[in-house]
Protein backbone atom coordinates (compact mmCIF):
# COMPACT_ATOMS: atom_id res chain seq x y z
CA UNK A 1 121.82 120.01 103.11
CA UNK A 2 120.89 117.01 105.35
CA UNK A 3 118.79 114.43 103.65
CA UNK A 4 115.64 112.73 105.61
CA UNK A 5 114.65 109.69 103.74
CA UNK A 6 111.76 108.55 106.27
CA UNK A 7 108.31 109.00 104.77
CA UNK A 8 106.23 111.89 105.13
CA UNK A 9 104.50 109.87 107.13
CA UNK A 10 106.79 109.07 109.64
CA UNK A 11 107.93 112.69 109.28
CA UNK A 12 104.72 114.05 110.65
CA UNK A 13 104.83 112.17 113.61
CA UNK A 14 103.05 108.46 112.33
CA UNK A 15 99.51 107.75 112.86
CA UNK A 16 99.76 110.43 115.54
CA UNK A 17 100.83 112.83 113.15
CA UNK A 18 98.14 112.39 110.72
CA UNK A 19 94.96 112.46 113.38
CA UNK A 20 96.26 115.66 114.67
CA UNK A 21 96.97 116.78 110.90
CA UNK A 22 92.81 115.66 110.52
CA UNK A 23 91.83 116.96 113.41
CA UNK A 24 93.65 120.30 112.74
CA UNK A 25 92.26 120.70 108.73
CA UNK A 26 88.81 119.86 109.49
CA UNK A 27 88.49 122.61 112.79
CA UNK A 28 89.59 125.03 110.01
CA UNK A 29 87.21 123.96 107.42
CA UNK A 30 84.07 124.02 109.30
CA UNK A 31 85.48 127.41 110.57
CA UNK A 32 85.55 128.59 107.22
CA UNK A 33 81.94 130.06 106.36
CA UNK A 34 82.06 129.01 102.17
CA UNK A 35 82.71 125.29 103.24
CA UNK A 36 80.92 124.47 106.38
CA UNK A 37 77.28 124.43 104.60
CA UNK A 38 78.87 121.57 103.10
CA UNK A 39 79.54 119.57 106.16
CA UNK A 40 76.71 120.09 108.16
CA UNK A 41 74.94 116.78 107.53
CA UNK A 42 77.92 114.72 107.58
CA UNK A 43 78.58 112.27 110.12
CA UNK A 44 81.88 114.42 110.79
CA UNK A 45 83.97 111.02 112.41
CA UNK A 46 83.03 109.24 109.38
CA UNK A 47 84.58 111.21 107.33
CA UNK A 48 87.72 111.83 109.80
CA UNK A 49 88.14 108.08 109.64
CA UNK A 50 88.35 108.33 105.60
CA UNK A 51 90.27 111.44 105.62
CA UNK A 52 92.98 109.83 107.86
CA UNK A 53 93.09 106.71 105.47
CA UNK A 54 93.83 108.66 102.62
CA UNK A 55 96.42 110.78 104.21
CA UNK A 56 98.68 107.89 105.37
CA UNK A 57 98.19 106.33 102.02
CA UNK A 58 99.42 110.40 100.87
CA UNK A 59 102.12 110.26 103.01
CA UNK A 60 103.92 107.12 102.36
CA UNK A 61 102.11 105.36 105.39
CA UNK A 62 100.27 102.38 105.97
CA UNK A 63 96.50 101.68 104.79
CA UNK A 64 94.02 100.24 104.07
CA UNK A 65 91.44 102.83 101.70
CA UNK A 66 87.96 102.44 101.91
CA UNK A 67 87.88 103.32 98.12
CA UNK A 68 84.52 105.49 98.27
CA UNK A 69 83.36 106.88 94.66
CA UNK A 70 84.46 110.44 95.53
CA UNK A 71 82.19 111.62 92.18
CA UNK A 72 79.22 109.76 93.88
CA UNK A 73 79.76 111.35 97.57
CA UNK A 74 80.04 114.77 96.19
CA UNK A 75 77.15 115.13 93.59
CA UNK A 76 74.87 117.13 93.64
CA UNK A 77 76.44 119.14 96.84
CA UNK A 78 76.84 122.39 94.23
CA UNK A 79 80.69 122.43 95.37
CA UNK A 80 82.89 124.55 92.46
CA UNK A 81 85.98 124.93 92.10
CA UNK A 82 86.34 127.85 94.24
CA UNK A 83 85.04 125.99 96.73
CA UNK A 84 87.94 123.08 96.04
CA UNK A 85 90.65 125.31 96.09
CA UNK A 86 89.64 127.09 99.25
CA UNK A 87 89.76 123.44 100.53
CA UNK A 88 93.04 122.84 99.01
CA UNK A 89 94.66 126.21 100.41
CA UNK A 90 94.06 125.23 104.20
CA UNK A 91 95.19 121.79 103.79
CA UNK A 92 98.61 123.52 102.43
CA UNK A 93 98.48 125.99 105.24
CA UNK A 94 97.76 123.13 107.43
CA UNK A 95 100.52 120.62 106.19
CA UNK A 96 103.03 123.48 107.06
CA UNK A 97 102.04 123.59 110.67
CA UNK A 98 103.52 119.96 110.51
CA UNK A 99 107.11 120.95 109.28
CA UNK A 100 106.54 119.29 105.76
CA UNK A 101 108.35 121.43 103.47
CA UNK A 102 107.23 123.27 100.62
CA UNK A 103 108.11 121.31 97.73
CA UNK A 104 106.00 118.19 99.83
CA UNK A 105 103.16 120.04 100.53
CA UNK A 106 103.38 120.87 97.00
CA UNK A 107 103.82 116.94 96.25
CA UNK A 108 100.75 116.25 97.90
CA UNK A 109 98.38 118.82 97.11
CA UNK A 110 99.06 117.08 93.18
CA UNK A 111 97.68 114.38 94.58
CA UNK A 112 94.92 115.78 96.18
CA UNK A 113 93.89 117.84 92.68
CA UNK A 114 93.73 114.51 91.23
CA UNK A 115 90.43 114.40 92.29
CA UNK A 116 89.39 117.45 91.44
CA UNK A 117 86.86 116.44 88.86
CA UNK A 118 85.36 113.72 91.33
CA UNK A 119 84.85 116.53 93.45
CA UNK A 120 83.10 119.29 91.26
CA UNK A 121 81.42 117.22 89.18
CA UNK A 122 81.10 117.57 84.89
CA UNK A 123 82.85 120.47 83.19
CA UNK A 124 80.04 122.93 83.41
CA UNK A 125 81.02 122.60 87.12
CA UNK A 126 84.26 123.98 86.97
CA UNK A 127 82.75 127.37 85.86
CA UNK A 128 82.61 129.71 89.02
């Protein structure tokens, strides 16, 4: 087996890599009818922007992260876990369209359910 030691990052193609991996997650979440309610009073670049910051921070790139209160940006916006893991299952599906293995994707969607409780809010939340 032939070892790659270059980042995810650079793996995915660079800064390149990661707008088109943006670009590619969020045409499939707003296409997904029990997310896009969610998105359709965001100011969609905004959150591109952010989205692509975190993501080369994810991948072993270069950042700089705007360190937003995730718990503050999502309260109140009724999202369950349901809702998360719908989320969380197209940004795997996604990541694979990028030739990032399975035990990466895996690596990063940890990271990503780190925020998990930002996300849904208090623990009464995380009852579907």
């Amino acid at each position: 087996m032939v070892e790659n030691n270059d980042s995810l990052y650079l793996r995915v193609g660079g800064e390149t890599g990661v707008n088109k991996l943006v670009e590619s997650f969020y045409e499939k979440v707003l296409a997904e009818e029990s997310l896009n309610n969610f998105f359709r009073d965001i100011p969609m670049q905004q959150l591109k922007n952010m989205q692509k910051e975190f993501f080369c921070i994810a991948l072993g790139g270069p950042a700089k992260y705007s360190d937003i209160n995730l718990s503050h940006a999502h309260q109140g916006k009724g999202i369950k876990t349901s809702h998360f893991s719908t989320f969380v299952d197209i940004l795997f599906d996604t990541l694979s369209e990028l030739n990032i293995s399975k035990d990466e994707r895996y690596q990063l969607i940890s990271q990503v359910n780190t925020y998990v409780g930002d996300i849904v809010g208090d623990a009464e939340s995380l009852i579907d």
